[in-house]
PDB file of N, CA and C in Angstrom:
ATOM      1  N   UNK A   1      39.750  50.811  -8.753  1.00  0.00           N
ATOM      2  CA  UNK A   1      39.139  51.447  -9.912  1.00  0.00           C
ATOM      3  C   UNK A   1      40.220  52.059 -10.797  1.00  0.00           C
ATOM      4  N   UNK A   2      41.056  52.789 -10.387  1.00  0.00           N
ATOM      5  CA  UNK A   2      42.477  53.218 -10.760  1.00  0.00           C
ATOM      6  C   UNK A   2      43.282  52.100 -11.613  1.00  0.00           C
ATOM      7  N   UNK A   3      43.039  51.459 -10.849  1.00  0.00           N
ATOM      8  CA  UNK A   3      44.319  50.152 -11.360  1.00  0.00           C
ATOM      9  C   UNK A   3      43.670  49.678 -12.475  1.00  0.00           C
ATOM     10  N   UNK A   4      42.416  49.188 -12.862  1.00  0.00           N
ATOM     11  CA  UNK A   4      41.234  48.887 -13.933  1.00  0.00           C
ATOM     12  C   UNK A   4      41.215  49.560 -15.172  1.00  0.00           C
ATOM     13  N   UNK A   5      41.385  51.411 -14.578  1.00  0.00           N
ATOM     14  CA  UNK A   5      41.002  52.270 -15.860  1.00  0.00           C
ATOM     15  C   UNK A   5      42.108  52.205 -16.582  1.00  0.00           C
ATOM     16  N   UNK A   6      43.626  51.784 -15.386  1.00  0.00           N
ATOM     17  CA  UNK A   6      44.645  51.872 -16.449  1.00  0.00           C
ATOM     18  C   UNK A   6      45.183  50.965 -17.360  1.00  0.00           C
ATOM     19  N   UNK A   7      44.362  49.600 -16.911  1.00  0.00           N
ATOM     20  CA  UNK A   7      44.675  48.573 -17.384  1.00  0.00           C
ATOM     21  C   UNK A   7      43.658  47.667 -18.144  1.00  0.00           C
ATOM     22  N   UNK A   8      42.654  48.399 -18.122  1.00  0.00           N
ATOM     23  CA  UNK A   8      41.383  47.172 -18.677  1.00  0.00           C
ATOM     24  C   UNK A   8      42.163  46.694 -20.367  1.00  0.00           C
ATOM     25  N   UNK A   9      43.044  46.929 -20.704  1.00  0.00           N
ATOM     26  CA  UNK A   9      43.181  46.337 -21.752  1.00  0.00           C
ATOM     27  C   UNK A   9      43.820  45.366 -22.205  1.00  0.00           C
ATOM     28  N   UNK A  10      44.483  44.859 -20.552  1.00  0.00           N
ATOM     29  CA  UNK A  10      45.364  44.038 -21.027  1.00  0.00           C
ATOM     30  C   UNK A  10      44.907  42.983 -19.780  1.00  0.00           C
ATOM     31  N   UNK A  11      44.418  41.598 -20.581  1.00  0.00           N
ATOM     32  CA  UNK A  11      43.750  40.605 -20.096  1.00  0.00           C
ATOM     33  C   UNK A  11      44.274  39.864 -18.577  1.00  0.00           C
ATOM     34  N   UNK A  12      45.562  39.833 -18.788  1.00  0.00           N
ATOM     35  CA  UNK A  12      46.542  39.075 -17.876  1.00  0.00           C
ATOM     36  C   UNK A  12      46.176  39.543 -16.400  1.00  0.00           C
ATOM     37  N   UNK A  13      46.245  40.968 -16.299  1.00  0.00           N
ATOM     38  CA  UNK A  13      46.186  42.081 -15.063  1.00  0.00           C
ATOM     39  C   UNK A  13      44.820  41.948 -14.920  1.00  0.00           C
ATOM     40  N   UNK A  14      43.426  41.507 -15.796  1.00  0.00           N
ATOM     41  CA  UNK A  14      42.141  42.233 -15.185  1.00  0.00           C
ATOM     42  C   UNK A  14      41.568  40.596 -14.913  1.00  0.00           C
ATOM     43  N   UNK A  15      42.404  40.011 -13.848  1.00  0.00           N
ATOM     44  CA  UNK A  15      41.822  38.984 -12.909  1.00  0.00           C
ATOM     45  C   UNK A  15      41.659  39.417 -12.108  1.00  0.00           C
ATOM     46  N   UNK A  16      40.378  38.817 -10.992  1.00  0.00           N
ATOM     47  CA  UNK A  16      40.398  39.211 -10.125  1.00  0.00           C
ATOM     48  C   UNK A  16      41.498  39.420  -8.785  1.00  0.00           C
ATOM     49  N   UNK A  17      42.250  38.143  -9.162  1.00  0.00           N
ATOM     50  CA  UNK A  17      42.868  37.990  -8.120  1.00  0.00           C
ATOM     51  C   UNK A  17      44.594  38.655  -8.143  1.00  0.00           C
ATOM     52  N   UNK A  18      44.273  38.859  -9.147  1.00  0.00           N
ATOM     53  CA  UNK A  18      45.473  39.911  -9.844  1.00  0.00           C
ATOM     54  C   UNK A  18      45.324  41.619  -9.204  1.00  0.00           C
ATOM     55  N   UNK A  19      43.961  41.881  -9.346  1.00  0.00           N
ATOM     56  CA  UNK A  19      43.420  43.493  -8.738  1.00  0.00           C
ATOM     57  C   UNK A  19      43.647  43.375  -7.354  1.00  0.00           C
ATOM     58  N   UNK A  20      43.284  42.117  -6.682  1.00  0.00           N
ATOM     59  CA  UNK A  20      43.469  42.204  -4.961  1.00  0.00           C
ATOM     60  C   UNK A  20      44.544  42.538  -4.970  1.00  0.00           C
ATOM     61  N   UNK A  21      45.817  41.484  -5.041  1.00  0.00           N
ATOM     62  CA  UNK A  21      47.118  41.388  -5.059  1.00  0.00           C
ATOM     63  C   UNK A  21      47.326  42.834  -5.205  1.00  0.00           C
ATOM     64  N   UNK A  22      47.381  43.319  -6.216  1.00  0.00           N
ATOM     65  CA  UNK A  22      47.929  44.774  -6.929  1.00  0.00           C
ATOM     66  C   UNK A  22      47.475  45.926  -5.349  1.00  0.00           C
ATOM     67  N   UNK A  23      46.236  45.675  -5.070  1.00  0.00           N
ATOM     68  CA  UNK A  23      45.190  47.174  -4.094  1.00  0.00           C
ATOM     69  C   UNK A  23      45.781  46.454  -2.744  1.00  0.00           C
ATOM     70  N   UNK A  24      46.210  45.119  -2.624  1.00  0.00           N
ATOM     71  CA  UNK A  24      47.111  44.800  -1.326  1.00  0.00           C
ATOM     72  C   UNK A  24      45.849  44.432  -0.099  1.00  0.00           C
ATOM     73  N   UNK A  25      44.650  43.815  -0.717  1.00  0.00           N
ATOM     74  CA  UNK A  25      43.610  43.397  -0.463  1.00  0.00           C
ATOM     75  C   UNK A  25      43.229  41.474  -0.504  1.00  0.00           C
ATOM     76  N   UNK A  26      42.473  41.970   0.216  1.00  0.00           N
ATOM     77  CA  UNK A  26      41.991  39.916  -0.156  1.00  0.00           C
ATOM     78  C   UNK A  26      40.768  39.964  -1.327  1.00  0.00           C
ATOM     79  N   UNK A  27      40.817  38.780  -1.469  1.00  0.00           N
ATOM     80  CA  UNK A  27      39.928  38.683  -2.548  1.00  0.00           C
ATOM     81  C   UNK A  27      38.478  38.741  -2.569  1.00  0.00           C
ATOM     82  N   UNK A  28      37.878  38.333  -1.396  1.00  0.00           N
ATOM     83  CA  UNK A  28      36.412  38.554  -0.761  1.00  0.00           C
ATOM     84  C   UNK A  28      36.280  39.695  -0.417  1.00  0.00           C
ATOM     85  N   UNK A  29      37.517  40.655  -0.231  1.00  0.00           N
ATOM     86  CA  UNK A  29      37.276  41.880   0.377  1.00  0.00           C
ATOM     87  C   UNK A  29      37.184  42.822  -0.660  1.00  0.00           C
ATOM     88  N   UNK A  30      38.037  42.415  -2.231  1.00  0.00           N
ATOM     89  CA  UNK A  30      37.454  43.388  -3.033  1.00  0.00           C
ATOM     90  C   UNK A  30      36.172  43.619  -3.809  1.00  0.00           C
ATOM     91  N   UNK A  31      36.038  41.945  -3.681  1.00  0.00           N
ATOM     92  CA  UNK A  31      34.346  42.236  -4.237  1.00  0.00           C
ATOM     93  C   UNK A  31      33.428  42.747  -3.388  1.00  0.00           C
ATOM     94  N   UNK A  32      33.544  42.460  -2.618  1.00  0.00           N
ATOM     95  CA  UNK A  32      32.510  43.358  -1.363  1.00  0.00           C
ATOM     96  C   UNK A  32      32.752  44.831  -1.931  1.00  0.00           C
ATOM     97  N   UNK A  33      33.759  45.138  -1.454  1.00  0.00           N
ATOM     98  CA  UNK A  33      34.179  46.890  -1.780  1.00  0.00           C
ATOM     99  C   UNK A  33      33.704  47.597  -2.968  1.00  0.00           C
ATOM    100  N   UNK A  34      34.301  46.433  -4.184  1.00  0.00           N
ATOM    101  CA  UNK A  34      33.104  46.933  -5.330  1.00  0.00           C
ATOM    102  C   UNK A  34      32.016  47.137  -5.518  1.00  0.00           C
ATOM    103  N   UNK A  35      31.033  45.830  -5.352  1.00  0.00           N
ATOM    104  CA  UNK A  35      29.789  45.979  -4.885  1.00  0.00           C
ATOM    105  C   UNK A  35      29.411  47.584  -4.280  1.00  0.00           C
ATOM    106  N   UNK A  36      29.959  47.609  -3.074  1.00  0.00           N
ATOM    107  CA  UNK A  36      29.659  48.931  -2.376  1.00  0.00           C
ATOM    108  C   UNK A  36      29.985  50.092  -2.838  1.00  0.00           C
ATOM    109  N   UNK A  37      30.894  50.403  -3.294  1.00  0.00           N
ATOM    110  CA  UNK A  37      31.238  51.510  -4.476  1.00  0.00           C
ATOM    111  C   UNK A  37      30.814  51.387  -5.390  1.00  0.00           C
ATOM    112  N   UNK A  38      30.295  50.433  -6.393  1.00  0.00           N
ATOM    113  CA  UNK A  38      30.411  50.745  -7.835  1.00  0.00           C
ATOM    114  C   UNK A  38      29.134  50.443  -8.052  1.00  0.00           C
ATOM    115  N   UNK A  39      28.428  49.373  -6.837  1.00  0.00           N
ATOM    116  CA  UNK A  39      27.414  48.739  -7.680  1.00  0.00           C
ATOM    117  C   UNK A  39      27.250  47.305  -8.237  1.00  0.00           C
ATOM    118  N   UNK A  40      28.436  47.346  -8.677  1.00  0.00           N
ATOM    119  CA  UNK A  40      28.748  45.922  -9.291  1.00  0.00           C
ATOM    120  C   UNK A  40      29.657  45.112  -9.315  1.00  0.00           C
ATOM    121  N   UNK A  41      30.112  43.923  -9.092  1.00  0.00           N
ATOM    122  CA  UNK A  41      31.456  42.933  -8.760  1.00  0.00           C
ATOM    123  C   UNK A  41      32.350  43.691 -10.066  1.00  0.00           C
ATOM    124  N   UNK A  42      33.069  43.490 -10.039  1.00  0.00           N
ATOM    125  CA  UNK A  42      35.030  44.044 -10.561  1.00  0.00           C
ATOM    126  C   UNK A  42      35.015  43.049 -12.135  1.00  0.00           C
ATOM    127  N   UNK A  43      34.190  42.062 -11.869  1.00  0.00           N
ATOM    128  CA  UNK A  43      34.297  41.841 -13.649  1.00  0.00           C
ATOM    129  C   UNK A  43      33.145  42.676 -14.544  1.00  0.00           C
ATOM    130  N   UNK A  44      31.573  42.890 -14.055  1.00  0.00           N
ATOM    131  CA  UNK A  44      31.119  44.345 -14.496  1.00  0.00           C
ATOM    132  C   UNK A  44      31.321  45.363 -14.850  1.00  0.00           C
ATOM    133  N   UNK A  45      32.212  45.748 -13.850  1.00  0.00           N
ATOM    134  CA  UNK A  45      32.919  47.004 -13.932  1.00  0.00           C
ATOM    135  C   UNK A  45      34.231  47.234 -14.999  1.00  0.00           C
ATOM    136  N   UNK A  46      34.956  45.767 -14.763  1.00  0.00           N
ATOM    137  CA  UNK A  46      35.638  45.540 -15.815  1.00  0.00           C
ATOM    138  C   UNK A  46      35.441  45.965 -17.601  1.00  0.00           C
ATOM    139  N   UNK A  47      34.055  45.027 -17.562  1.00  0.00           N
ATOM    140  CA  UNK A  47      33.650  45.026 -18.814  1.00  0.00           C
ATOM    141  C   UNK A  47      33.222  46.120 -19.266  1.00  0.00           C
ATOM    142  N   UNK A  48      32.395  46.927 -18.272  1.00  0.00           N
ATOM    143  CA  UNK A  48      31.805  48.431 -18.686  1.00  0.00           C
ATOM    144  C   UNK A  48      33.144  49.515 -18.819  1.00  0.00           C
ATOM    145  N   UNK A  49      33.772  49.147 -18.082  1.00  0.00           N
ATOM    146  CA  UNK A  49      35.108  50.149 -18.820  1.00  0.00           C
ATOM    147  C   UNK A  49      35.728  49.725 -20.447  1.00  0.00           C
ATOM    148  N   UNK A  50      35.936  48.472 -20.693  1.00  0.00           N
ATOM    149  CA  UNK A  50      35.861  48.160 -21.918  1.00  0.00           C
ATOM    150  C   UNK A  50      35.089  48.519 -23.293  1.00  0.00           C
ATOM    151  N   UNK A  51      33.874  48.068 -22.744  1.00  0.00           N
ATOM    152  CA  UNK A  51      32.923  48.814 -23.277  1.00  0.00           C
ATOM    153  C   UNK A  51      32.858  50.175 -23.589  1.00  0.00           C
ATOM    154  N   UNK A  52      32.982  50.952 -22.635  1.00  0.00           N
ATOM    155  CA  UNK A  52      32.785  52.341 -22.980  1.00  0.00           C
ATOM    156  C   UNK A  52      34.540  52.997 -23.675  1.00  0.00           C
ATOM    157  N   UNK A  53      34.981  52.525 -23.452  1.00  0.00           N
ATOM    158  CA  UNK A  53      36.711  52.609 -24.676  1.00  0.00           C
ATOM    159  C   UNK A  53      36.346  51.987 -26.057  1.00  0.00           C
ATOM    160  N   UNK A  54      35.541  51.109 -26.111  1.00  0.00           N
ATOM    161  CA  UNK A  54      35.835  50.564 -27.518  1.00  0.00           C
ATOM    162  C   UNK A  54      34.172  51.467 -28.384  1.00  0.00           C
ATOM    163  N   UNK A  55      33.360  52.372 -27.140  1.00  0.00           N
ATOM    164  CA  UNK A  55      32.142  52.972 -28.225  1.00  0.00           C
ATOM    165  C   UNK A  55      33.247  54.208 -28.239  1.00  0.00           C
ATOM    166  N   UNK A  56      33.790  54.820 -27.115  1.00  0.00           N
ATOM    167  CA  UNK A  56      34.859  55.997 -27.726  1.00  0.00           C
ATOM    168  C   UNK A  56      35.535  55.733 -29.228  1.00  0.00           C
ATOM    169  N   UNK A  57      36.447  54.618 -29.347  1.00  0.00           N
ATOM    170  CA  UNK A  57      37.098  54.064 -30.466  1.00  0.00           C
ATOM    171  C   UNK A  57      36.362  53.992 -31.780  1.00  0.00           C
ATOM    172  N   UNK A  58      34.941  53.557 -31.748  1.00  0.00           N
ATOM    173  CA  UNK A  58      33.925  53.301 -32.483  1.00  0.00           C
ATOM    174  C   UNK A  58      33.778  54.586 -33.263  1.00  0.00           C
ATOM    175  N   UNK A  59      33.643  55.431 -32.267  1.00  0.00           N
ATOM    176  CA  UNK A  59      33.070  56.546 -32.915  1.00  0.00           C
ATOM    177  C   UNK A  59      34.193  57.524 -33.341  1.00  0.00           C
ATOM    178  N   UNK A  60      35.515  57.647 -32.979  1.00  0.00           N
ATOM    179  CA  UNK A  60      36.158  58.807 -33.255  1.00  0.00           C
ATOM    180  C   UNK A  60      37.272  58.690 -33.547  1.00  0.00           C
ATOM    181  N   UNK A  61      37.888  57.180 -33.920  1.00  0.00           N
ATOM    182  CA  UNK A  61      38.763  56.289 -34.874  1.00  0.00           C
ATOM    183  C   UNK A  61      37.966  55.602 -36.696  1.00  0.00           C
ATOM    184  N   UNK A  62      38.978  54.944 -37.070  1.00  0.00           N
ATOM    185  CA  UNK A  62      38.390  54.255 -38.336  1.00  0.00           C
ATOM    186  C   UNK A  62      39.026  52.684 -37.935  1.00  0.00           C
ATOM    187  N   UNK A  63      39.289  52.430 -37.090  1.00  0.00           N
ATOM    188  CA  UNK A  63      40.464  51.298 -36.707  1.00  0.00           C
ATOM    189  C   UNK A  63      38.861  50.151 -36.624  1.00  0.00           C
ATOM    190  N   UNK A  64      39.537  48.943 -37.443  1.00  0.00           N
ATOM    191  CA  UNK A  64      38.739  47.753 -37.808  1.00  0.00           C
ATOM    192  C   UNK A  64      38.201  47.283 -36.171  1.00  0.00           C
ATOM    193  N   UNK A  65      37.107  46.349 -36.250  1.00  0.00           N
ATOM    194  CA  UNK A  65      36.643  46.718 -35.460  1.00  0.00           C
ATOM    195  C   UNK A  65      37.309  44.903 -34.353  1.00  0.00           C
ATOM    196  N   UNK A  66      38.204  44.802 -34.802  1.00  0.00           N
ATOM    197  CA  UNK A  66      38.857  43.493 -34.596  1.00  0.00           C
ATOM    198  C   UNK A  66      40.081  44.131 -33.435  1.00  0.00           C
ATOM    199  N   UNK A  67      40.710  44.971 -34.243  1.00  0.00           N
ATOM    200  CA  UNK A  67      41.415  45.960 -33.504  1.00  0.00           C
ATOM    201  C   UNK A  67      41.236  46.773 -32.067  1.00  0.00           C
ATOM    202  N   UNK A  68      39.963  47.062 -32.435  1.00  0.00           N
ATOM    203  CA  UNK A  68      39.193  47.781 -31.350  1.00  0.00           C
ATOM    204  C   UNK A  68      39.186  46.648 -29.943  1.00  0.00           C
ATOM    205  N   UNK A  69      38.686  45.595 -30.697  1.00  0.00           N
ATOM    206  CA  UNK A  69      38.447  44.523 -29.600  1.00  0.00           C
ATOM    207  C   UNK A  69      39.992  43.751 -28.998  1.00  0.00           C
ATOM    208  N   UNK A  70      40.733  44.077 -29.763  1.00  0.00           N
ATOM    209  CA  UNK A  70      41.839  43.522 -28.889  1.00  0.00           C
ATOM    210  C   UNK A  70      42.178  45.070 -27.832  1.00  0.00           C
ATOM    211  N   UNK A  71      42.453  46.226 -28.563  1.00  0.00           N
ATOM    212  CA  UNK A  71      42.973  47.361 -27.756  1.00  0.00           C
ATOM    213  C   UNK A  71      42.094  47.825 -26.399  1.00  0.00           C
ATOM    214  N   UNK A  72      40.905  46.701 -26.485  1.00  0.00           N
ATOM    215  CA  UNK A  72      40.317  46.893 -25.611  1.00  0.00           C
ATOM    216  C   UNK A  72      39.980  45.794 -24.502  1.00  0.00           C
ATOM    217  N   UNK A  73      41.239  44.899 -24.463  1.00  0.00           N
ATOM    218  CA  UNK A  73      41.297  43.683 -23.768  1.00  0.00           C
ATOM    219  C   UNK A  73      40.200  42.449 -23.925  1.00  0.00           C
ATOM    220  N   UNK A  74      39.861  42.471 -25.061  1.00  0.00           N
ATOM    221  CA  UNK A  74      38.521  41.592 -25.363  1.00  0.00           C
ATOM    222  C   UNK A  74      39.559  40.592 -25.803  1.00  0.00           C
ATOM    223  N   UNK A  75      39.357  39.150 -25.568  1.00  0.00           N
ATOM    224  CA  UNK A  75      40.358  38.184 -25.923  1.00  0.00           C
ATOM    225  C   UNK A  75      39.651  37.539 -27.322  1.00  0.00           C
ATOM    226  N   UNK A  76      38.733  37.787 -27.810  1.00  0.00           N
ATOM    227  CA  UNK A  76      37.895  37.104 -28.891  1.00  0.00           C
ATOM    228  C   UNK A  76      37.333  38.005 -29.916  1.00  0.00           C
ATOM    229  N   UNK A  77      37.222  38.167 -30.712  1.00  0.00           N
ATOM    230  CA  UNK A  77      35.804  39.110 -31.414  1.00  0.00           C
ATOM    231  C   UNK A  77      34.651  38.636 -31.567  1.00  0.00           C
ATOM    232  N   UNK A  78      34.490  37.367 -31.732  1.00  0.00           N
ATOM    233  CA  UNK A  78      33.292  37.040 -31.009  1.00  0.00           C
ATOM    234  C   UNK A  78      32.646  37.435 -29.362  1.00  0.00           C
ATOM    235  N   UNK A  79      33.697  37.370 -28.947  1.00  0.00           N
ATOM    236  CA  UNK A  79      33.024  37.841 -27.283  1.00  0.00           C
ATOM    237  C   UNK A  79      32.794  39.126 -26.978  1.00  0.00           C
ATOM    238  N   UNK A  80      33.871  40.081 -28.064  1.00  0.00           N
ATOM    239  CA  UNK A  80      33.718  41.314 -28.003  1.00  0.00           C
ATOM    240  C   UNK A  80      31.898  41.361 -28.931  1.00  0.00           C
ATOM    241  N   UNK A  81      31.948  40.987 -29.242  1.00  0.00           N
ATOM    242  CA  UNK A  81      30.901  41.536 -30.326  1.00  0.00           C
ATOM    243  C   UNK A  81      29.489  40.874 -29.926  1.00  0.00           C
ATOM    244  N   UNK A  82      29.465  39.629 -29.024  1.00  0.00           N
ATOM    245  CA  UNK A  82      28.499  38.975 -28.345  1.00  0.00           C
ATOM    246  C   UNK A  82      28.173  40.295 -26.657  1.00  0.00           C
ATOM    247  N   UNK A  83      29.191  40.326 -26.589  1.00  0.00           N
ATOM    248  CA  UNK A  83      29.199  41.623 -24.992  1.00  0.00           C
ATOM    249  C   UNK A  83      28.924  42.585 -25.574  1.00  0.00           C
ATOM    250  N   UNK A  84      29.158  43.421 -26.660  1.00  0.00           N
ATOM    251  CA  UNK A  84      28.612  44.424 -27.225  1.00  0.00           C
ATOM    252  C   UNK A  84      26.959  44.382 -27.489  1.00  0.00           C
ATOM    253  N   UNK A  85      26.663  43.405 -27.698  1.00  0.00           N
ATOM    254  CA  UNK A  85      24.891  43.413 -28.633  1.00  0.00           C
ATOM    255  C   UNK A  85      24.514  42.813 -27.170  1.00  0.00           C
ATOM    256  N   UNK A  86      24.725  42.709 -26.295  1.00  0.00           N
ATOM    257  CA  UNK A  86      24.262  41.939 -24.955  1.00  0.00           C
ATOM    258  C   UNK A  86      23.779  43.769 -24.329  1.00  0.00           C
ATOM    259  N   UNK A  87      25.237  44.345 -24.407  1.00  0.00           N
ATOM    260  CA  UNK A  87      24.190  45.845 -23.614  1.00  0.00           C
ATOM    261  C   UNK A  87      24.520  46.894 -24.250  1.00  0.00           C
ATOM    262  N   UNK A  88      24.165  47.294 -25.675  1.00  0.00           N
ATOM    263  CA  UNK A  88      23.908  48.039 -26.570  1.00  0.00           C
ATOM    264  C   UNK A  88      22.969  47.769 -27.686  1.00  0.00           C
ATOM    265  N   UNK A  89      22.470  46.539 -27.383  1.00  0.00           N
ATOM    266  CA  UNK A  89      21.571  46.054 -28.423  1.00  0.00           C
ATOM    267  C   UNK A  89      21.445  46.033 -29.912  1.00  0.00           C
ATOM    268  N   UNK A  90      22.774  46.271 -30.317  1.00  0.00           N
ATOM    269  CA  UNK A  90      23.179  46.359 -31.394  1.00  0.00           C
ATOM    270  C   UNK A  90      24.736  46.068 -31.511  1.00  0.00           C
ATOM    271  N   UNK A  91      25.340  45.989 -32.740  1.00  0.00           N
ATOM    272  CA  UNK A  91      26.843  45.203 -33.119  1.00  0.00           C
ATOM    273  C   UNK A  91      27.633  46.323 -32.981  1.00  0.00           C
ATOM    274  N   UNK A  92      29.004  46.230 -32.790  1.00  0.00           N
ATOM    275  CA  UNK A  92      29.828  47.292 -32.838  1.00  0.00           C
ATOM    276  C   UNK A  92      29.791  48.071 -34.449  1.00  0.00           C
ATOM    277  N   UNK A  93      29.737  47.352 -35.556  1.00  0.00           N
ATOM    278  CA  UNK A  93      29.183  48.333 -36.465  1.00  0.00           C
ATOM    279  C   UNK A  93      28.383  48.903 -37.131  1.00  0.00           C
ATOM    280  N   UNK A  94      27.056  48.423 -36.487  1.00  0.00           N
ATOM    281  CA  UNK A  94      26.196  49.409 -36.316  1.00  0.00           C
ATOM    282  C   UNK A  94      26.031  50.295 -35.328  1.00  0.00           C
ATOM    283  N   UNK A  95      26.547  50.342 -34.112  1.00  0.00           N
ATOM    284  CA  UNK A  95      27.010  51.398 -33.370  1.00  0.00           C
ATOM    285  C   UNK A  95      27.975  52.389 -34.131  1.00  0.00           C
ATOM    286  N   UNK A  96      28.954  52.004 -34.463  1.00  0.00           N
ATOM    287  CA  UNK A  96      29.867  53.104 -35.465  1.00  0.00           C
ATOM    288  C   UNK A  96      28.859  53.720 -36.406  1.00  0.00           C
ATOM    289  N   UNK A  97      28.257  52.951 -37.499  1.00  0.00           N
ATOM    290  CA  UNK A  97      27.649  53.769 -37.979  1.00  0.00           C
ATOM    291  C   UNK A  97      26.013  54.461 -37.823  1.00  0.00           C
ATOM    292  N   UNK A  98      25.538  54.286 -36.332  1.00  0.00           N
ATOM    293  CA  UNK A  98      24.653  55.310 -36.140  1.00  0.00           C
ATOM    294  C   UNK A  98      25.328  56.399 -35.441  1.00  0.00           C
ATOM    295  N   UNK A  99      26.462  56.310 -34.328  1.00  0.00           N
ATOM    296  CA  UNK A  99      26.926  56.951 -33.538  1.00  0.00           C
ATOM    297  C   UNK A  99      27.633  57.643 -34.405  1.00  0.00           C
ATOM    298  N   UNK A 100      28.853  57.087 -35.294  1.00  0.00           N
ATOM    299  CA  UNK A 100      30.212  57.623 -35.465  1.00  0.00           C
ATOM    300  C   UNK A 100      30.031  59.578 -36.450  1.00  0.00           C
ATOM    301  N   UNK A 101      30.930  59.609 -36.399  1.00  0.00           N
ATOM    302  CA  UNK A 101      30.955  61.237 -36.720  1.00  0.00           C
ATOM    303  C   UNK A 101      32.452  61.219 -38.000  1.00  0.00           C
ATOM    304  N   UNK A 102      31.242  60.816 -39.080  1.00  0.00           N
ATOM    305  CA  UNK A 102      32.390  60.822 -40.508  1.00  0.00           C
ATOM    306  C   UNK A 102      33.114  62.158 -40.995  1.00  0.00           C
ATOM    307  N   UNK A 103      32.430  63.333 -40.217  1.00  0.00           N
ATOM    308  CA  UNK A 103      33.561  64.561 -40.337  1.00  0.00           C
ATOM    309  C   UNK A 103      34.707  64.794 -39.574  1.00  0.00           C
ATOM    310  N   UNK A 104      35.097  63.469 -38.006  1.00  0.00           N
ATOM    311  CA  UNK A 104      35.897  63.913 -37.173  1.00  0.00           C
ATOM    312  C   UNK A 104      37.099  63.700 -38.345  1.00  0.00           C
ATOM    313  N   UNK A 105      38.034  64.564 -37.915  1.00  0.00           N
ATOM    314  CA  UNK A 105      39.191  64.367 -38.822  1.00  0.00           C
ATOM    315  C   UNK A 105      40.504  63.084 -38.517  1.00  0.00           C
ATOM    316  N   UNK A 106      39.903  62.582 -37.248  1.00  0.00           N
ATOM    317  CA  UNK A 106      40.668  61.040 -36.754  1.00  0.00           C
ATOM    318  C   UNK A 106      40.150  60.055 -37.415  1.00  0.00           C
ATOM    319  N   UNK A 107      39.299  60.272 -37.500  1.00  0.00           N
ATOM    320  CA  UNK A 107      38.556  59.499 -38.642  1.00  0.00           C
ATOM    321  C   UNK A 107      39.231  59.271 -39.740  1.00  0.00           C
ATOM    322  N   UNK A 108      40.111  58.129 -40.430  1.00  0.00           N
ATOM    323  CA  UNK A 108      40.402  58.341 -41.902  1.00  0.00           C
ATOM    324  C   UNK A 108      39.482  57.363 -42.434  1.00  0.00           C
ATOM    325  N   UNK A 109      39.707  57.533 -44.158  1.00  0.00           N
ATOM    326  CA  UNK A 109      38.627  56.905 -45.364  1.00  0.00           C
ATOM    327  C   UNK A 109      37.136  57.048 -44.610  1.00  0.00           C
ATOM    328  N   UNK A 110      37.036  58.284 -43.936  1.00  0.00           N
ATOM    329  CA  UNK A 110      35.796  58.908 -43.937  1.00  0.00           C
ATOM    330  C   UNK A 110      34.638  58.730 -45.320  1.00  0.00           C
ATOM    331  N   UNK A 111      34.995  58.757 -46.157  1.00  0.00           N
ATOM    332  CA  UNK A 111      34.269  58.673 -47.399  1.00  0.00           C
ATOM    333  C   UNK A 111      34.332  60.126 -48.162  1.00  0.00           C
ATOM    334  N   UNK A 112      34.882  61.241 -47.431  1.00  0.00           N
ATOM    335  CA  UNK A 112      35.041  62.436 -47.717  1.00  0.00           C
ATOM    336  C   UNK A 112      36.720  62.941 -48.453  1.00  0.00           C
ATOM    337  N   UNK A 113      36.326  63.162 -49.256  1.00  0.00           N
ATOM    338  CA  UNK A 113      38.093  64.141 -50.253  1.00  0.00           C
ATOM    339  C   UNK A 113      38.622  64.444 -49.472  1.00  0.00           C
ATOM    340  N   UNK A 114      40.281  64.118 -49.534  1.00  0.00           N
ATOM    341  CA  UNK A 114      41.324  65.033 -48.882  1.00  0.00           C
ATOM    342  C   UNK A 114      40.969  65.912 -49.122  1.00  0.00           C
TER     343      UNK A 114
END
């Protein structure tokens, strides 16, 4: 889980067989383990960490939303944006703009005066 949170962004590392290797595990043995901890196999979990970095990003950055999807190990923007409306039921920018918060000051071209 460690090794995931620090890395979900970079595609190469979030194989599976890359996470065994790394936790010094077999490969049947980490999906089991996940399963049992998390709930869900290690590409789930994968993705829901992704996910939940790029609605952080969404909401409390201005960074395009192309951007978002690479800094968040999504190899496509289509896939980012097909995995987004799959379990948020809506697009990453309409998530920004029901969620986002145009007074945070990370926010730039808020729409608001220097």
């Amino acid at each position: 889980v460690r090794f995931i949170s620090n890395n979900y962004n970079d595609p190469g590392l979030m194989r599976e067989e890359v996470i065994a290797r790394e936790s010094g595990i077999s490969l049947s043995y980490l999906r089991s383990l996940f399963v049992r901890e998390t709930g869900m196999p290690p590409r789930d979990f994968i993705s829901k960490t992704r996910l939940a970095a790029a609605t952080n990003l969404l909401t409390e950055t201005n960074l395009k939303i192309i951007e978002i999807s690479e800094k968040c190990g999504f190899e496509s923007l289509p896939g980012f944006n097909r995995r987004f409306r799959k379990v948020y039921g809506i697009t990453p920018g309409e998530y920004r703009k029901t969620y986002g918060h145009a007074e945070n000051p990370r926010r730039t071209g808020s729409g608001q005066n220097p």
